[in-house]
Protein backbone atom coordinates (compact mmCIF):
# COMPACT_ATOMS: atom_id res chain seq x y z
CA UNK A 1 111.13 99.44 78.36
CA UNK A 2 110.65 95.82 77.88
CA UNK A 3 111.52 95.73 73.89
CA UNK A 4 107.88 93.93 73.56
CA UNK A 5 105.24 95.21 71.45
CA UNK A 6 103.02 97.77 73.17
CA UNK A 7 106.37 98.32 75.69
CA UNK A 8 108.76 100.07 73.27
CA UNK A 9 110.64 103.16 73.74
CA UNK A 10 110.41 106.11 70.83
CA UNK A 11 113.78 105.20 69.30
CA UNK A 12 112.83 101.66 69.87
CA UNK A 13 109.89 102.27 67.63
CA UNK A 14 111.94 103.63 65.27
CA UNK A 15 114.77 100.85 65.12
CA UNK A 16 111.62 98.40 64.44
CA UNK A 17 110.50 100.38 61.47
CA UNK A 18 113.49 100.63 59.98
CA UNK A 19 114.73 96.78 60.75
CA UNK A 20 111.41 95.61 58.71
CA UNK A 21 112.73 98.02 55.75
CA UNK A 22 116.23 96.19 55.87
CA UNK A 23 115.18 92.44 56.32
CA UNK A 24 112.03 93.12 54.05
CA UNK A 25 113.82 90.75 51.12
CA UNK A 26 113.75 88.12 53.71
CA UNK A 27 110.40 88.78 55.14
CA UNK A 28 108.48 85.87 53.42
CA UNK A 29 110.82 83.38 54.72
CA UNK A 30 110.01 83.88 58.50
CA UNK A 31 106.92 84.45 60.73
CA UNK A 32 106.09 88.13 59.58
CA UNK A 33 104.83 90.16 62.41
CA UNK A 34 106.56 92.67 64.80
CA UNK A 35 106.58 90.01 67.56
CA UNK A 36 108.89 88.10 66.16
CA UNK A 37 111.28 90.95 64.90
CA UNK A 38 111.65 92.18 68.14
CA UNK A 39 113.02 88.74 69.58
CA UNK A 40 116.12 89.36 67.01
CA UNK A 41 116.13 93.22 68.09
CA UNK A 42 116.22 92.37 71.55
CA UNK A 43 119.00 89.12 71.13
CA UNK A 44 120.95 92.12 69.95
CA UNK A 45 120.06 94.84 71.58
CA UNK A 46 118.32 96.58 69.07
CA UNK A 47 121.32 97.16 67.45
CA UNK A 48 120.20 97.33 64.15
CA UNK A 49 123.12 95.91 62.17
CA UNK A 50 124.04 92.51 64.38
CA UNK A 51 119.52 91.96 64.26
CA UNK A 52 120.19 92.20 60.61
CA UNK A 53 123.23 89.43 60.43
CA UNK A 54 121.90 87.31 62.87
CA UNK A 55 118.48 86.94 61.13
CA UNK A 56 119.73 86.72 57.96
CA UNK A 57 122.35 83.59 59.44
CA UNK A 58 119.33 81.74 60.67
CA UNK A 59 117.28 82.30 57.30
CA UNK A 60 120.19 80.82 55.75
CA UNK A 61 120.34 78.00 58.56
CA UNK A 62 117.31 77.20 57.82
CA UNK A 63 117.60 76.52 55.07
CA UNK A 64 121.08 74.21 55.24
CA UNK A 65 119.00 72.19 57.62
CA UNK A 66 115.84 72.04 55.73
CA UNK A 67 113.94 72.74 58.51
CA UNK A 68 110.62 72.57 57.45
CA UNK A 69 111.66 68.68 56.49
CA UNK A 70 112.84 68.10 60.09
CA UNK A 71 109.21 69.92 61.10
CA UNK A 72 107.27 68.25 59.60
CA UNK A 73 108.51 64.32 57.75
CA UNK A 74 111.67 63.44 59.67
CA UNK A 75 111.72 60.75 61.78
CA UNK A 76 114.25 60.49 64.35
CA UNK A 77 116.24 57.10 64.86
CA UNK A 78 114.38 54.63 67.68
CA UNK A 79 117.47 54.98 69.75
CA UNK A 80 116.59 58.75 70.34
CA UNK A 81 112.87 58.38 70.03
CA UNK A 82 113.07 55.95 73.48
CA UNK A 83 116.55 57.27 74.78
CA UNK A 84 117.45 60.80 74.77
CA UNK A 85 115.83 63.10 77.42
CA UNK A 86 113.36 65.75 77.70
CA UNK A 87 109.93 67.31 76.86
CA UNK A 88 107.10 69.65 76.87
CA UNK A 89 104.21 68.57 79.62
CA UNK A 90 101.77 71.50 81.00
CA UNK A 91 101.94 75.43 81.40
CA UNK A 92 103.12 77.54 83.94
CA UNK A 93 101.12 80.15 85.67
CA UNK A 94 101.48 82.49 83.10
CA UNK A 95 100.63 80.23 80.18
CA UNK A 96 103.88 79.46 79.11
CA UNK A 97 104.40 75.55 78.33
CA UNK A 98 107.00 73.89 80.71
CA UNK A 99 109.80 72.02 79.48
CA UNK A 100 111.68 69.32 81.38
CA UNK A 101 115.17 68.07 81.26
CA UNK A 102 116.65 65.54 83.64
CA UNK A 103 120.53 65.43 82.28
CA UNK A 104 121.75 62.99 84.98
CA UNK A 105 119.23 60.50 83.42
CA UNK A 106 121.04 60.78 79.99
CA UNK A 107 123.31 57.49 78.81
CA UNK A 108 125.71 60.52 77.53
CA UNK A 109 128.74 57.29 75.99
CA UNK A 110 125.34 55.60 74.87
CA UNK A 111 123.93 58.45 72.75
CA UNK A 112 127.51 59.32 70.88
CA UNK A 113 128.10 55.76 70.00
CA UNK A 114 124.77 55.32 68.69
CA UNK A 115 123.65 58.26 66.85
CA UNK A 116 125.09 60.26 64.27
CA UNK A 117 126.01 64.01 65.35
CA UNK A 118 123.77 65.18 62.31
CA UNK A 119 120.91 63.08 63.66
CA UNK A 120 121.09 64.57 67.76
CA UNK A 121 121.51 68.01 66.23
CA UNK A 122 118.38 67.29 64.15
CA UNK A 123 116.10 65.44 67.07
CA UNK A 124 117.30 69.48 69.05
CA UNK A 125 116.31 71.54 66.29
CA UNK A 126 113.10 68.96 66.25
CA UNK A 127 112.60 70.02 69.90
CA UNK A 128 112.98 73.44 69.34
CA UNK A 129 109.84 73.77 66.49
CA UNK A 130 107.72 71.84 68.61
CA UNK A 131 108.33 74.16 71.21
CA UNK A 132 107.56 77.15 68.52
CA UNK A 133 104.25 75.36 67.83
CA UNK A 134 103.54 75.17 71.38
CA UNK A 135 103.67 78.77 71.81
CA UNK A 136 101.25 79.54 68.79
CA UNK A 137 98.78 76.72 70.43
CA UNK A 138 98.99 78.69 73.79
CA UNK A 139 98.64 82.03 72.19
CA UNK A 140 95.21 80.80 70.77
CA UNK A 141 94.05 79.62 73.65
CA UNK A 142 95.35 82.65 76.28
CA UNK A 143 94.59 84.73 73.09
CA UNK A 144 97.64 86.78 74.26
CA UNK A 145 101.33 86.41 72.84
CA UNK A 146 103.31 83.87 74.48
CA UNK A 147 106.40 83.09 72.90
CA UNK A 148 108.92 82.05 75.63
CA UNK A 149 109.01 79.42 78.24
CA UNK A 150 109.82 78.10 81.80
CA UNK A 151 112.22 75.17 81.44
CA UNK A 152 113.26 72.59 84.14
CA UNK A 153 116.44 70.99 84.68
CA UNK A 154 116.56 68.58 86.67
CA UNK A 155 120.36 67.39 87.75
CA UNK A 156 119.64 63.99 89.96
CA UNK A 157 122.20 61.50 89.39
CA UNK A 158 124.43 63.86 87.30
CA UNK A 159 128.00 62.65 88.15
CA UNK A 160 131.14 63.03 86.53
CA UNK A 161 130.40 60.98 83.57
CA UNK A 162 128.19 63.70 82.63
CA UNK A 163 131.05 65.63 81.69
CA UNK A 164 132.34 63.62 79.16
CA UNK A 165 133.76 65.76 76.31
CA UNK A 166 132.73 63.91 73.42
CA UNK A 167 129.08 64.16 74.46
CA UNK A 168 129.53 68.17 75.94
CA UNK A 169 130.76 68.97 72.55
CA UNK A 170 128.20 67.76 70.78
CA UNK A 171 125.81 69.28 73.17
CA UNK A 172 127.13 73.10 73.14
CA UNK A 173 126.68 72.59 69.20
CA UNK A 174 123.34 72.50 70.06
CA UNK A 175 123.43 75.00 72.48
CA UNK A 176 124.85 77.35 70.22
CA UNK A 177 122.41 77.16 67.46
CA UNK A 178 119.75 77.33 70.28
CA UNK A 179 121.16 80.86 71.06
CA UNK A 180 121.98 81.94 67.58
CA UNK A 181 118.46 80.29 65.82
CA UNK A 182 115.84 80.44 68.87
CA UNK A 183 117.01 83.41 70.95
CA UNK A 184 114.36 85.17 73.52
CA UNK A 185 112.37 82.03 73.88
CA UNK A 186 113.39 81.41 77.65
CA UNK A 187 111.76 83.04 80.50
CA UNK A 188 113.58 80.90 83.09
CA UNK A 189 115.57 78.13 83.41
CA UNK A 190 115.01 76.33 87.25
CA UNK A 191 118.10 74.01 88.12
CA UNK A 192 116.95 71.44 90.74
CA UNK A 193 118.74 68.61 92.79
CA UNK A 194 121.73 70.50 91.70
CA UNK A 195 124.60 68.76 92.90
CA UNK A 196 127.90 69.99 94.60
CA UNK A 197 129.76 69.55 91.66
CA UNK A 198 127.30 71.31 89.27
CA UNK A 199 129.48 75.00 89.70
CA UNK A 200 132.40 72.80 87.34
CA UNK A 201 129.78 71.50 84.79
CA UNK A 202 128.55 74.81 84.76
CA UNK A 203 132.02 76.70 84.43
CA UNK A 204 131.85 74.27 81.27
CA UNK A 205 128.51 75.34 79.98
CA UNK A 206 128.54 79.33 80.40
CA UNK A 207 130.82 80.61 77.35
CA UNK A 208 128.10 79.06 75.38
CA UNK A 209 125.38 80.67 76.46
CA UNK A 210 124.42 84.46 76.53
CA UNK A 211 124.68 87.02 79.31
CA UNK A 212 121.10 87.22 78.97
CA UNK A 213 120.10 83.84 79.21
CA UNK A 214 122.91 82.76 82.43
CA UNK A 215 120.54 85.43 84.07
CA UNK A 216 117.56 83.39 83.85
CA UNK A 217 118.82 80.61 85.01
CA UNK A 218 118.12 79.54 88.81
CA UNK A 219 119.94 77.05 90.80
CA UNK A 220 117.54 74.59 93.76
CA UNK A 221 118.67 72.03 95.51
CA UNK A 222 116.97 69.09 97.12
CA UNK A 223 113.75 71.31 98.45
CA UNK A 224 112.78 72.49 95.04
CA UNK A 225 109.00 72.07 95.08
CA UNK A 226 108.09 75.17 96.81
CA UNK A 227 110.20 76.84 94.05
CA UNK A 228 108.29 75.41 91.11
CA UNK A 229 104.86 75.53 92.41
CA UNK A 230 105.74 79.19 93.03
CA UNK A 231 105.51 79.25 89.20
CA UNK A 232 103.63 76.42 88.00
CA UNK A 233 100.04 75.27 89.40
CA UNK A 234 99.88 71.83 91.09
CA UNK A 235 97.99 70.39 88.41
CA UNK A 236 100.28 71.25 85.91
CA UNK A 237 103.33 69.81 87.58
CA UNK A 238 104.34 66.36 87.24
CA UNK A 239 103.44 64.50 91.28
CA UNK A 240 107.13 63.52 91.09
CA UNK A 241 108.02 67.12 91.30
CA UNK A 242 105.63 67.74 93.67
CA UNK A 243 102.63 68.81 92.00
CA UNK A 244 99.58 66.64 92.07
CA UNK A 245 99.44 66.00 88.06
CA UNK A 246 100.03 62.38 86.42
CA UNK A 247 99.79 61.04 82.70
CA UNK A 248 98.02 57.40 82.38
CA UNK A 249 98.69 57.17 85.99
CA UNK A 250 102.47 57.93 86.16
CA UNK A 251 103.51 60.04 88.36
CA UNK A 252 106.76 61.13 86.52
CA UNK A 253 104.96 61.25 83.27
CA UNK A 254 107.38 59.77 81.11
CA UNK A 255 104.87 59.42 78.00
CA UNK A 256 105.87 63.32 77.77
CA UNK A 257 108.98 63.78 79.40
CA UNK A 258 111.69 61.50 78.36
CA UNK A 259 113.43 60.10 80.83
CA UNK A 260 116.47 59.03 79.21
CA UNK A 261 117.98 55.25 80.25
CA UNK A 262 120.74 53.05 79.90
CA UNK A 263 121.16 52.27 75.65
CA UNK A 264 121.84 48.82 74.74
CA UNK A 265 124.93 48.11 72.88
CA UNK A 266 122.94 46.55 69.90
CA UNK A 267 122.04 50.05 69.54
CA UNK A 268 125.96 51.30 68.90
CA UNK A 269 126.24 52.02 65.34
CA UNK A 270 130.19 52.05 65.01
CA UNK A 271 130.69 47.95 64.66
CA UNK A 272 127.68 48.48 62.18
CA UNK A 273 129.16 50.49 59.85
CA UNK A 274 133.18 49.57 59.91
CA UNK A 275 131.79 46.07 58.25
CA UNK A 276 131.43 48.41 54.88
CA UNK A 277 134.41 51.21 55.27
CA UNK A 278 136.19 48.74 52.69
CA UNK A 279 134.17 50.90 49.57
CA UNK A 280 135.31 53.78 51.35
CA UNK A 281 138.81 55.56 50.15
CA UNK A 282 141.57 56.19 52.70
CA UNK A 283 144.09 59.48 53.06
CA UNK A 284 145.76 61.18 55.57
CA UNK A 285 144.79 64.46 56.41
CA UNK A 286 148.27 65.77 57.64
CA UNK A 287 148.27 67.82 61.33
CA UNK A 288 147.38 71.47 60.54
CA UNK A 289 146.28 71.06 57.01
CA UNK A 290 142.80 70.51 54.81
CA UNK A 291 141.38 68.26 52.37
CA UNK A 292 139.32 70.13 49.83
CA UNK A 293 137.38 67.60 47.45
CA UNK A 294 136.02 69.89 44.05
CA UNK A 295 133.36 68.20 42.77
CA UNK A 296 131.13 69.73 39.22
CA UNK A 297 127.40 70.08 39.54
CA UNK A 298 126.10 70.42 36.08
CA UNK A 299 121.83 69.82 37.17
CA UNK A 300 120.47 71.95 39.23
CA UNK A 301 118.73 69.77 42.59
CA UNK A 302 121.73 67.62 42.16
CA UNK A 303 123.11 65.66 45.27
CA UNK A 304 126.21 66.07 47.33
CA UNK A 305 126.44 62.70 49.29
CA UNK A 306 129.15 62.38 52.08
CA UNK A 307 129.88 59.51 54.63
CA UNK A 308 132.96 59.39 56.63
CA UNK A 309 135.11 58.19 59.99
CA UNK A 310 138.27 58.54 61.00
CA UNK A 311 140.89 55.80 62.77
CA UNK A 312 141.29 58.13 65.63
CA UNK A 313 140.42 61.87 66.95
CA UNK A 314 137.63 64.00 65.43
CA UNK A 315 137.74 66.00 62.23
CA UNK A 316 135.89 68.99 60.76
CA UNK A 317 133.91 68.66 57.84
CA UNK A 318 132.18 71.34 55.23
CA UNK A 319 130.65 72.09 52.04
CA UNK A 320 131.42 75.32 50.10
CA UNK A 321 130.79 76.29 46.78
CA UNK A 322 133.29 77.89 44.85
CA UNK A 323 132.07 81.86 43.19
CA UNK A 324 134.20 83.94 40.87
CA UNK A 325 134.15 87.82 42.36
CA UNK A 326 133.86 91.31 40.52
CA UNK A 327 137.36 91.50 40.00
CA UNK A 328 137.91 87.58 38.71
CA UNK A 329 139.47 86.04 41.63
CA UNK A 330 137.92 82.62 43.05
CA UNK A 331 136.61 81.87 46.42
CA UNK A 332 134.85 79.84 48.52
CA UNK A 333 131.33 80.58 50.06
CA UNK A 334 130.28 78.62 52.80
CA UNK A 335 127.60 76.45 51.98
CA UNK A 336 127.13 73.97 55.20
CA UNK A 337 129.55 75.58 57.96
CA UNK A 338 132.56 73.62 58.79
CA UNK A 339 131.79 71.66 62.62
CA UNK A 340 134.08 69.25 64.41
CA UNK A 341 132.92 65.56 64.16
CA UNK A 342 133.98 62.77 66.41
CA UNK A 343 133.30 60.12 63.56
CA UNK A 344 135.82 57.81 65.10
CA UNK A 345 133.02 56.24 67.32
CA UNK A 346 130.57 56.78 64.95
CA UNK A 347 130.89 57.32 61.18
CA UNK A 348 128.87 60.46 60.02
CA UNK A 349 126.68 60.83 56.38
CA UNK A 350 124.55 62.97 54.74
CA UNK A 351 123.23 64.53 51.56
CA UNK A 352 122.53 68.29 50.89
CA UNK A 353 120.45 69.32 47.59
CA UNK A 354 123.08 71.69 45.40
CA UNK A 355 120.17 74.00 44.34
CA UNK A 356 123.05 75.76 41.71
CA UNK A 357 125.39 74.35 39.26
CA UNK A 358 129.00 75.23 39.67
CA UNK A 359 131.48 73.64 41.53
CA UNK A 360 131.25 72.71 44.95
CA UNK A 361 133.91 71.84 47.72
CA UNK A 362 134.09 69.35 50.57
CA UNK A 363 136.50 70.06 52.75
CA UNK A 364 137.60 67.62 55.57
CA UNK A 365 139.80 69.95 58.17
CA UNK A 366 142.51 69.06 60.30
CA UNK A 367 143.56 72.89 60.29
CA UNK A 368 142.85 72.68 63.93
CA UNK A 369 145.04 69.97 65.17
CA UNK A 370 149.09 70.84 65.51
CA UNK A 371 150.16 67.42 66.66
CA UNK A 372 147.96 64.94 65.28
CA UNK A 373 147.23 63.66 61.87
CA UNK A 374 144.24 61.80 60.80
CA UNK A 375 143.39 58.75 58.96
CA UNK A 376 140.48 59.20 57.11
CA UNK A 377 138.19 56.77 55.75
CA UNK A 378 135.54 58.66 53.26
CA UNK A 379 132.94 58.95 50.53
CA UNK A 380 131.91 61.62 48.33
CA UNK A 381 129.73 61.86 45.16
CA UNK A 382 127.03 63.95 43.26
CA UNK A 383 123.46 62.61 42.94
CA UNK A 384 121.44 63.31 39.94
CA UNK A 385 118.58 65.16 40.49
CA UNK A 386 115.69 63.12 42.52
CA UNK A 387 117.21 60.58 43.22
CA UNK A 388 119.00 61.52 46.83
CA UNK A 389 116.74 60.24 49.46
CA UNK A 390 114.79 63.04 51.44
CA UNK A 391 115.29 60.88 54.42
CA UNK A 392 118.58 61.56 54.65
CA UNK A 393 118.57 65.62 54.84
């Protein structure tokens, strides 16, 4: 059995019925209908407990993100708006939209030194509701479910700059929250112009990604188009992948698939911001060791502001909040999960809404590192309420 609605085994059925009993407290925070359970059942296995944490994880993602601001109101920066890759352009045979990827068209030193990690994760996450309002659009007009897709990667030029860690580290961030926050929304994934090389890129690239998805994924070489029009019509596929399809004459497309490009350097935001680290304090955060900042939030809807870089070397950074438990020992819960940044090329900021009072902890971590310490240069500081700047959430 499939794991799909109208394809589910007895004790399939049953797991379903009783995973909308134990998520029900969360049910008016997601798309309620059995559909959509069943992705989580199925990421899982319809094990019932692991559906139930990693739903609940993403509800609370969600909500760290303020997804429904990066939805709808947030703008990306221009550099990724014209720069970084990728799109949605046409359906496959089955109704599923198409999404294309050419990596080796990416300006991967370009992208690091002028975005902010915050701002690539949220141009992905972006990506990855448009894709979810795609498959409601072609649902209403197939009036059958669709809810996955047929994605194209398309490897020419890739080359060993491609593997640059500072870039691949930001990208399996994205890749895992992909798995963890948008899992059975791939049908296939169709490599093409894959180069020698690509089995080493890919050796990078598979611990991040489930055993189900590196099963979907199909690697072409040069003579590709016979492969894609296998699944895709010819007038849904781009003429430059050999279908007969072109947007305002353009045979690539490009007004719908990104097509990445070389970034200017008056683009690079590190020279940009170093001019103003002076208002910034400066510590050492020792090899091995944290720096936990307490800060008191006495409004509710107050501000936690943060903007930081280090000298050399990346750094982990984290909010938690500290709770008192039943038996009147302290500790911390994790408000925004601790992630590595590499804020010495560019410095990192933000502001999260503290929707309690109590007392809240940013921690810079260097727990990670045996050898090296870091300098730190860094700001932190509450907001009173309405006054932090939705366009930096």
């Amino acid at each position: 059995m499939s794991g799909r609605v109208g394809d589910l085994s007895p004790k399939q059925e049953e797991t379903l019925k009783l995973f909308r009993e134990k998520v029900s407290d969360i049910l008016p925070q997601i798309e309620d209908d059995d559909h959509n359970l069943l992705r989580w059942l199925r990421a899982r296995s319809f094990n019932l407990e692991k559906a139930d944490s990693m739903l609940r994880n993403h509800v609370n993602f969600c909500k760290e993100w303020n997804i429904d601001y990066i939805r709808n109101e947030w703008k990306a920066p221009e550099v990724l708006e014209k720069y970084m890759i990728g799109g949605l352009f046409g359906e496959d045979k089955e109704g599923r939209p198409v999404y294309y990827e050419a990596y080796g068209r990416i300006d991967c030193k370009g992208i690091i030194y002028s975005s902010t990690q915050a701002d690539i994760m949220k141009n992905e996450l972006r990506t990855c509701e448009a894709i979810l309002q795609r498959f409601r659009e072609q649902t209403e007009k197939h009036g059958r479910r669709i809810d996955d897709l047929t994605m194209i990667l398309d490897l020419d030029q890739v080359g060993v700059g491609h593997l640059w860690m500072p870039f691949l580290n930001v990208y399996f961030e994205v890749l895992n929250q992909f798995e963890a926050n948008y899992p059975e929304t791939l049908k296939r994934c169709i490599v093409i112009n894959a180069p020698s090389m690509v089995s080493v890129g890919y050796n990078l690239f598979k611990p991040f990604l489930s055993v189900d998805t590196r099963s979907k994924v199909k690697f072409c070489g040069g003579n590709y188009q016979s492969k894609l029009l296998e699944f895709i019509n010819p007038d849904q596929l781009p003429k430059h992948y050999g279908g007969t399809a072109v947007h305002d004459g353009d045979p690539k497309c490009s007004a719908k698939i990104r097509s990445g490009g070389k970034i200017p350097k008056s683009y690079y935001l590190k020279e940009q911001h170093l001019s103003g680290s002076s208002n910034l304090k400066k510590v050492t955060v020792g090899y091995g060791a944290k720096l936990e900042l307490p800060f008191e939030v006495t409004e509710p809807s107050s501000g936690l502001r943060w903007e930081f870089l280090t000298e050399k070397d990346d750094i982990g950074f984290g909010v938690y909040r500290k709770e008192t438990s039943p038996d009147g020992k302290s500790k911390l819960v994790e408000v925004i999960a601790t992630s590595r940044f590499s804020c010495h090329m560019v410095p990192e900021s933000g502001v999260m809404e503290c929707d309690q009072v109590g007392t809240y902890v940013a921690v810079f971590d260097n727990s990670f590192s045996w050898v090296k310490s870091k300098k730190l240069h860094y700001s932190v500081d509450i907001l009173p309420p309405d006054t932090q700047s939705t366009s930096d959430l």
